[in-house]
N, C-alpha and C. Protein backbone atom coordinates (compact mmCIF):
# COMPACT_ATOMS: atom_id res chain seq x y z
N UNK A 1 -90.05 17.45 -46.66
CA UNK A 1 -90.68 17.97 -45.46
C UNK A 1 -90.28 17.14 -44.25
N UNK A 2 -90.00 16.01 -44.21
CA UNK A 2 -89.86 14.88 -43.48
C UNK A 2 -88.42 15.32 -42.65
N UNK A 3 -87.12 15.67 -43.49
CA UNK A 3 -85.98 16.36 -43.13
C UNK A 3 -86.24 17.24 -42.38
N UNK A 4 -86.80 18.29 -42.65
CA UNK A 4 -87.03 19.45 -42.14
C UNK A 4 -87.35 18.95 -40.37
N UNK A 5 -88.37 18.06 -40.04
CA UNK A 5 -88.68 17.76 -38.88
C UNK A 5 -88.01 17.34 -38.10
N UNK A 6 -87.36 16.34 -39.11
CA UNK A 6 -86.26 15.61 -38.09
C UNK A 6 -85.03 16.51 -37.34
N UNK A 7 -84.81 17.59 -38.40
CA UNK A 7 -83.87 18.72 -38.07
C UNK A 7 -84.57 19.57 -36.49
N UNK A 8 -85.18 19.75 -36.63
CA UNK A 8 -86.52 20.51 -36.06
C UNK A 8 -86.52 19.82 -34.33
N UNK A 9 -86.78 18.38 -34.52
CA UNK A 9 -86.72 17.25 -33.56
C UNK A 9 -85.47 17.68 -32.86
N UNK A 10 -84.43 17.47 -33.82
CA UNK A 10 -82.84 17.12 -33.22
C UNK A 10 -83.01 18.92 -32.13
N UNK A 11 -82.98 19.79 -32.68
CA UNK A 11 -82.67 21.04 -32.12
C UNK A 11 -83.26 21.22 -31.10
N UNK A 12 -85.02 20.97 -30.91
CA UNK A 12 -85.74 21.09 -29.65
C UNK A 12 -85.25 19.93 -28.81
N UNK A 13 -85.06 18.49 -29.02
CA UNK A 13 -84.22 18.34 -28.16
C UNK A 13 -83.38 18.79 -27.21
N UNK A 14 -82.52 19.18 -28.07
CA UNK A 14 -80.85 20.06 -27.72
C UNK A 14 -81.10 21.10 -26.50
N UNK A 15 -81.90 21.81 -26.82
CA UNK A 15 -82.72 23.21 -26.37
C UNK A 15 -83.17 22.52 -25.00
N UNK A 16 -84.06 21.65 -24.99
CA UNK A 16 -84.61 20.92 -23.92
C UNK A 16 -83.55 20.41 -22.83
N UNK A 17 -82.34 19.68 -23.45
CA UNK A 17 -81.79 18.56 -22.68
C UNK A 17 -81.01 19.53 -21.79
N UNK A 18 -80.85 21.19 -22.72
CA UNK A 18 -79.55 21.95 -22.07
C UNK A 18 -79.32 21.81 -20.75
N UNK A 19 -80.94 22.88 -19.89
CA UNK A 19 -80.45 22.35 -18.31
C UNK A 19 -80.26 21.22 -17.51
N UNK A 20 -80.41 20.22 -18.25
CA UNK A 20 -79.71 18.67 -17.47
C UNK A 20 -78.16 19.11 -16.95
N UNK A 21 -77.50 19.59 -18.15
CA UNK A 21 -76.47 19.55 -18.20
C UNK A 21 -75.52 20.73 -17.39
N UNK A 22 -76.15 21.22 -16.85
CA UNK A 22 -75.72 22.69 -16.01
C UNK A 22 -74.73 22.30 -15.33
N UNK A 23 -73.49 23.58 -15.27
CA UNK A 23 -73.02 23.10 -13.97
C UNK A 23 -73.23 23.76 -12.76
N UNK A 24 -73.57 22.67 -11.52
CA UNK A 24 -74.12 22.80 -10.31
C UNK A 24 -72.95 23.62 -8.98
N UNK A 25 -71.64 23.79 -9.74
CA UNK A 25 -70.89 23.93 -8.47
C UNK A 25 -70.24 25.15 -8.33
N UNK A 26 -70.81 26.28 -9.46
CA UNK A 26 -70.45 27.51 -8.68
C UNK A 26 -71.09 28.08 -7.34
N UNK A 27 -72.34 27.29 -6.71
CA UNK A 27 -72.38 27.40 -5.34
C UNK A 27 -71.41 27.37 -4.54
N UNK A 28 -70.88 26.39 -4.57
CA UNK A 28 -70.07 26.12 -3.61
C UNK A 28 -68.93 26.42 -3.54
N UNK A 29 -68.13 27.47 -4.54
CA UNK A 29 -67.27 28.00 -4.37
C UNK A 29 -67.70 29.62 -3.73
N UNK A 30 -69.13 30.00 -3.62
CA UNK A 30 -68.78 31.40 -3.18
C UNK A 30 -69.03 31.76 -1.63
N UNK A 31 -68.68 30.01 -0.82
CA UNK A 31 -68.38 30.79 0.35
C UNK A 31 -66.82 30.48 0.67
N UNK A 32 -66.12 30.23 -0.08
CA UNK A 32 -64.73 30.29 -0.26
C UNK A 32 -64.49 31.51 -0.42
N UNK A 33 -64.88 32.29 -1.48
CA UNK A 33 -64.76 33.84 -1.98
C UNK A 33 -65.22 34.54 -0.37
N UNK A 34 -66.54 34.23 -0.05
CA UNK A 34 -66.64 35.18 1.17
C UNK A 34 -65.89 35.21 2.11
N UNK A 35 -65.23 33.90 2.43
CA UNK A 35 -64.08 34.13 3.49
C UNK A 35 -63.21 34.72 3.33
N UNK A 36 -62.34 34.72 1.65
CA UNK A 36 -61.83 35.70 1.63
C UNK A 36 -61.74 37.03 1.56
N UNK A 37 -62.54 37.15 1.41
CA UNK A 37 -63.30 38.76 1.18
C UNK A 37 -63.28 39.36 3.11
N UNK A 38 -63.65 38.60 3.48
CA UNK A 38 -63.87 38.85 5.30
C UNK A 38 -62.29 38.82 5.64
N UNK A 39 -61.45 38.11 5.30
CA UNK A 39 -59.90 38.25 5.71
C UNK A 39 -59.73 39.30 5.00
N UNK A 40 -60.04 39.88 3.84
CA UNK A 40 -59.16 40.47 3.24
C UNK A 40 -60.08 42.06 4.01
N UNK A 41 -61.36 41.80 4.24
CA UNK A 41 -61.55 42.86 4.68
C UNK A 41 -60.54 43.40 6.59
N UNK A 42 -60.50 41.89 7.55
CA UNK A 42 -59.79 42.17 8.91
C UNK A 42 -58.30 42.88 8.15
N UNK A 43 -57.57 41.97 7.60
CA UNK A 43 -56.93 42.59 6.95
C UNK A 43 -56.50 44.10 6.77
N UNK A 44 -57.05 44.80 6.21
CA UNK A 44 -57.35 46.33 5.84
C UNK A 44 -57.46 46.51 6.81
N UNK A 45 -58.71 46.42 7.70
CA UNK A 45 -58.87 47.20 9.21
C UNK A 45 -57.53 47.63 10.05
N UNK A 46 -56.58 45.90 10.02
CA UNK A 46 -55.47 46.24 10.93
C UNK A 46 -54.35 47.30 10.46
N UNK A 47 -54.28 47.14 8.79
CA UNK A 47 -53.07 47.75 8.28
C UNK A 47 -53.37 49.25 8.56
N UNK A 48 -54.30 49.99 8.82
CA UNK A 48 -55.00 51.61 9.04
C UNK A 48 -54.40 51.89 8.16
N UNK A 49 -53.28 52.94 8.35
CA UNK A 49 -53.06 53.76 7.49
C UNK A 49 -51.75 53.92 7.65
N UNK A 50 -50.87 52.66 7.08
CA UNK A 50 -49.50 52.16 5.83
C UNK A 50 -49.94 52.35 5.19
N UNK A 51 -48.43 53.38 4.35
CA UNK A 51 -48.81 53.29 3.08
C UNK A 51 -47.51 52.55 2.12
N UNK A 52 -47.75 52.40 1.32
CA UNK A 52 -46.85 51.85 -0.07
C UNK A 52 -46.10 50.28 0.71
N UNK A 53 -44.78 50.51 0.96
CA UNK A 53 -44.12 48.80 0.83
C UNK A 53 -44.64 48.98 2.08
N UNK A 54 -44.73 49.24 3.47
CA UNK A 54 -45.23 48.66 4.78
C UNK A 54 -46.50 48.16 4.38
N UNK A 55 -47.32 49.09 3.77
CA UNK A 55 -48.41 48.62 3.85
C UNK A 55 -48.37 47.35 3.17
N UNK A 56 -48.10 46.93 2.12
CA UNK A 56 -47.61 45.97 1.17
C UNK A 56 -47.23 44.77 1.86
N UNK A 57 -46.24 44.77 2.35
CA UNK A 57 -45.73 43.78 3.43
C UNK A 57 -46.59 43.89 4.08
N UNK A 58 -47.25 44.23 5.03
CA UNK A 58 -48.45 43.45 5.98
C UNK A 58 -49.25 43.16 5.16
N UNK A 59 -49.84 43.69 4.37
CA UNK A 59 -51.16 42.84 3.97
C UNK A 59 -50.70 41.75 3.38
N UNK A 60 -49.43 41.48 2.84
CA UNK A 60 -48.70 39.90 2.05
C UNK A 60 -48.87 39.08 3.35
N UNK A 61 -48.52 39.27 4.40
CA UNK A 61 -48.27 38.33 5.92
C UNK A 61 -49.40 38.22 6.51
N UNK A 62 -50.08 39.24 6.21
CA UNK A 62 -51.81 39.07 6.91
C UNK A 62 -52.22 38.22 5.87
N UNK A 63 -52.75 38.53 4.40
CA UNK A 63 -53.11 37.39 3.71
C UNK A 63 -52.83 36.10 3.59
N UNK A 64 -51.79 35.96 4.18
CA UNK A 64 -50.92 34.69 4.00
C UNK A 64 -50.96 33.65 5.56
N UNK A 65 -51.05 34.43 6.30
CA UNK A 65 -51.18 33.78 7.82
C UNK A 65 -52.62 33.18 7.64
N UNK A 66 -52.20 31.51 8.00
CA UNK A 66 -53.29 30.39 8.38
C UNK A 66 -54.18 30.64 9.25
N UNK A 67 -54.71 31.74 8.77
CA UNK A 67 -56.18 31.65 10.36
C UNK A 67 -55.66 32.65 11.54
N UNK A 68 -54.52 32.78 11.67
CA UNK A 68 -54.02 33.81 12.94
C UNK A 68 -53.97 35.19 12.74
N UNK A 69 -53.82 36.05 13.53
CA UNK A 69 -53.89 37.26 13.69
C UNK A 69 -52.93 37.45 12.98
N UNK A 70 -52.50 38.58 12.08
CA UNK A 70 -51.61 39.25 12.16
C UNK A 70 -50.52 39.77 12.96
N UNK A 71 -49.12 39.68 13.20
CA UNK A 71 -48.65 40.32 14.37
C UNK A 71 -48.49 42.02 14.10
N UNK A 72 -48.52 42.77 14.82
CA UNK A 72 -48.67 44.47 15.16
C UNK A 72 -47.20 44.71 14.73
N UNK A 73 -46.74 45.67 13.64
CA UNK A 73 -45.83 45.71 12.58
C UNK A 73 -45.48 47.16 13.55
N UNK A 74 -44.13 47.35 13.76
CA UNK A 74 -44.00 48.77 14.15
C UNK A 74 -42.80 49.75 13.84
C-alpha cells in the first residue's frame, strides 16, 4: 500500500508543478504577427486588382520593403 502512495505522491506532484513550467512567450510574438498581418493587409490595398506575376511581383517588393511605401508599378 505504501508504493501505491508514493506513486500517487510522485504524479500529483507532476500534475501540480506543470504550470510552473509554462511557456510565457507566445505573447510576445503576436504583435509581431499583427504587424504583419497590417503590412500584408496595406499591401493588398495597393496591389487592387493585378493579377498573376504583376500581382506577384508587387506584393514580393511590398512585403519585402523596410517600412516604406511601395513604389506605384505601371
Amino acid at each position: 500500500m505504501k508504493m501505491q502512495s508514493v506513486i500517487a505522491a510522485i504524479v500529483l506532484g507532476g500534475v501540480l508543478a506543470a504550470p510552473a513550467f509554462a511557456q510565457t512567450a507566445a505573447p510576445a510574438s503576436a504583435p509581431a504577427a499583427n504587424s504583419q498581418q497590417n503590412k500584408m493587409k496595406a499591401c493588398n490595398t495597393q496591389a487592387g486588382d493585378k493579377k498573376g506575376d504583376d500581382r506577384k511581383a508587387f506584393m514580393k517588393q511590398c512585403l519585402s520593403a523596410a517600412g516604406a511605401p511601395a513604389p506605384t508599378m505601371t
